[in-house]
C-alpha atoms as a PDB file:
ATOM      1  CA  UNK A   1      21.004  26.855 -30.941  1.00  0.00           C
ATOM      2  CA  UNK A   2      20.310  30.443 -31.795  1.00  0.00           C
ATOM      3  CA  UNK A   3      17.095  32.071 -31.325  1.00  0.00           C
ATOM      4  CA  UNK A   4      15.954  34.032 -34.130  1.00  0.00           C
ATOM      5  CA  UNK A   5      13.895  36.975 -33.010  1.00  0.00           C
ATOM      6  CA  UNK A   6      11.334  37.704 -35.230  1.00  0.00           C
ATOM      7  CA  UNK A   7       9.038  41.061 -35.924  1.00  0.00           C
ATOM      8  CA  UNK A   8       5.686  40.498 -36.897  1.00  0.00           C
ATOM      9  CA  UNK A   9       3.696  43.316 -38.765  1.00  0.00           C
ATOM     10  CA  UNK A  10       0.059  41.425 -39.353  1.00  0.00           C
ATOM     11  CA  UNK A  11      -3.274  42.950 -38.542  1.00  0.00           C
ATOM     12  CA  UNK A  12      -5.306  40.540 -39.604  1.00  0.00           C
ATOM     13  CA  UNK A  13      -5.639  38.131 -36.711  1.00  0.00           C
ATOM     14  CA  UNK A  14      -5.758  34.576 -37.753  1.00  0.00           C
ATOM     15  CA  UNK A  15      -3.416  35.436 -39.708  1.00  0.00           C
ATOM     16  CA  UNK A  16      -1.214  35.881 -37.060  1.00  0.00           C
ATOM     17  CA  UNK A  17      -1.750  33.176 -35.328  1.00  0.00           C
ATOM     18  CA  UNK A  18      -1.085  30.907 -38.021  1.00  0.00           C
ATOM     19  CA  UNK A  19       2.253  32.588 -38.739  1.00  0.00           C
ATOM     20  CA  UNK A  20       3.542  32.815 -35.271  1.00  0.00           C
ATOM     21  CA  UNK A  21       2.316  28.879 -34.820  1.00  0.00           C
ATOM     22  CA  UNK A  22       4.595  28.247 -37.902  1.00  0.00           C
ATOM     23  CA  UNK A  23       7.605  30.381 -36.557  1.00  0.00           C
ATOM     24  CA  UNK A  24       7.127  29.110 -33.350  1.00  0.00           C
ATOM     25  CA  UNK A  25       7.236  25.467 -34.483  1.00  0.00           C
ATOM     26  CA  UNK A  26      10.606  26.656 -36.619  1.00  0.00           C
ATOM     27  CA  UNK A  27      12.196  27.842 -33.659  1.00  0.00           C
ATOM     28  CA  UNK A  28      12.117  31.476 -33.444  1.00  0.00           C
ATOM     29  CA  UNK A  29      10.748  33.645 -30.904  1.00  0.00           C
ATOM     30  CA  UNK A  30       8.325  36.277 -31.821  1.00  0.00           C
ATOM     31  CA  UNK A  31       9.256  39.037 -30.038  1.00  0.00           C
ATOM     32  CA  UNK A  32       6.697  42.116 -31.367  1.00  0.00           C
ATOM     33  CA  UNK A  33       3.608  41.861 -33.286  1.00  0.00           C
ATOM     34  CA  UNK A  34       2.237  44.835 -34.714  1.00  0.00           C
ATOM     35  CA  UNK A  35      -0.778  45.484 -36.592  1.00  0.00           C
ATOM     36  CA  UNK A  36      -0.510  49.276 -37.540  1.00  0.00           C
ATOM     37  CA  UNK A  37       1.724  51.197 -38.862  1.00  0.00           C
ATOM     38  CA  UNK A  38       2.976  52.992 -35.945  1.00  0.00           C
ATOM     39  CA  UNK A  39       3.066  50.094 -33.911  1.00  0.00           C
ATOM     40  CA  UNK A  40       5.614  48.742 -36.858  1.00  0.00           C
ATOM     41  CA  UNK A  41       7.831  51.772 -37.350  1.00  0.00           C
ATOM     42  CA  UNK A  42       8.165  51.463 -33.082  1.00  0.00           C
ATOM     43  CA  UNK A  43       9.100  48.046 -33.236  1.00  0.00           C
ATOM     44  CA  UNK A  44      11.825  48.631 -35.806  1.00  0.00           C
ATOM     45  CA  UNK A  45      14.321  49.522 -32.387  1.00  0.00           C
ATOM     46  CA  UNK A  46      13.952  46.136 -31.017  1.00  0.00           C
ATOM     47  CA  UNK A  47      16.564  43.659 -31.221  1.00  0.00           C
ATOM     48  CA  UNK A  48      15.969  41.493 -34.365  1.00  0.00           C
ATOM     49  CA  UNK A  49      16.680  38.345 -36.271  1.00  0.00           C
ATOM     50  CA  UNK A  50      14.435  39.167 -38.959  1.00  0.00           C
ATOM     51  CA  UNK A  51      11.156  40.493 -40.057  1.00  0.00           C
ATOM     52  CA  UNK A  52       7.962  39.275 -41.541  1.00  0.00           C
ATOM     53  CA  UNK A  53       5.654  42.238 -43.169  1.00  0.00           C
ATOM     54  CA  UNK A  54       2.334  42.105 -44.430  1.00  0.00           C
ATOM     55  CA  UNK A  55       1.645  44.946 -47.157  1.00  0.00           C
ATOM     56  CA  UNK A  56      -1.137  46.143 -46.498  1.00  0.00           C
ATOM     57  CA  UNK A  57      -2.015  47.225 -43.141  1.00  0.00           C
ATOM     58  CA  UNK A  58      -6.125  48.465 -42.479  1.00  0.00           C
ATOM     59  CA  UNK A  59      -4.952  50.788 -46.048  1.00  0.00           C
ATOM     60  CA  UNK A  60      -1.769  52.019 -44.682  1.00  0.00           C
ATOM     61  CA  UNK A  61       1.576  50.536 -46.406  1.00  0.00           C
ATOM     62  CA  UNK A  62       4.090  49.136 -44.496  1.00  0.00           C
ATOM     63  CA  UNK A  63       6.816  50.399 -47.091  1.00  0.00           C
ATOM     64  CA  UNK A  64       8.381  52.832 -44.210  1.00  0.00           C
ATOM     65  CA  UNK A  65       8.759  50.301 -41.858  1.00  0.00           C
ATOM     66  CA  UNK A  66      10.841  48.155 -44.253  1.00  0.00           C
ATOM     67  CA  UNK A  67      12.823  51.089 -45.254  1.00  0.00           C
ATOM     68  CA  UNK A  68      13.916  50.799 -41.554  1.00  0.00           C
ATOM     69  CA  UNK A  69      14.685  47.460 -41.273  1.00  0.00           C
ATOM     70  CA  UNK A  70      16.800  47.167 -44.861  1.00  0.00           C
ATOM     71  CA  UNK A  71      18.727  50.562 -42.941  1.00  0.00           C
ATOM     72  CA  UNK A  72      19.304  48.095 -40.043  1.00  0.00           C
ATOM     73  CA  UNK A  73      20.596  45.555 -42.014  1.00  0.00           C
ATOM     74  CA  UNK A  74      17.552  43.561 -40.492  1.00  0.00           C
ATOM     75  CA  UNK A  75      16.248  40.612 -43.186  1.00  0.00           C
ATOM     76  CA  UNK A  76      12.500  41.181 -43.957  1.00  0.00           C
ATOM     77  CA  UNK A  77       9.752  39.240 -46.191  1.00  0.00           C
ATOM     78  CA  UNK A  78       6.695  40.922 -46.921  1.00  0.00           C
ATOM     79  CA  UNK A  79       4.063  37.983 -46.746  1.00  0.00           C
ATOM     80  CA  UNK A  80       0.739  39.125 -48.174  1.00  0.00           C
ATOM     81  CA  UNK A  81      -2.030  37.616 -50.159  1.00  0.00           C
ATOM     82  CA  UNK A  82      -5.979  38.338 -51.467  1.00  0.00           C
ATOM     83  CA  UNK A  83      -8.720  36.492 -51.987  1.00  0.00           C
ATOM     84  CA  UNK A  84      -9.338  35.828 -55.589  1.00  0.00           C
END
């Protein structure tokens, strides 16, 4: 079986956890989490599978990073939500 190796741009914490549990449990290894920005964008050089991208990170958009990936022919999902 093939690992998938999975980015993670989250800075909300549970969040994270709850995501990587699920990923985990799917088979894929997380190999990066980032929760800025920055941390994102450095990421981008890695190895990967795929990518999972939260919008919004602390105010700053994580728009740049995905540029990156799509330019890598890396597969991203932006997963983002807001209480009512």
């Amino acid at each position: 079986m093939n690992t998938k190796h999975i980015l993670l741009v989250e800075d909300d914490p549970l969040s994270v956890l709850q995501i990587q549990s699920a990923l985990e449990n799917a088979g894929a290894e997380i190999v990066a989490v980032a929760g800025t920005l920055q941390e994102a964008l450095d990421a981008t050089a890695d190895r990967l599978s795929a990518a999972v991208l939260d919008v919004n990170l602390d105010g700053e958009m994580s728009h740049a990073a995905a540029e990156r990936l799509i330019a890598r022919r890396v597969p991203i999902v932006f997963a983002t939500g807001y209480d009512p």
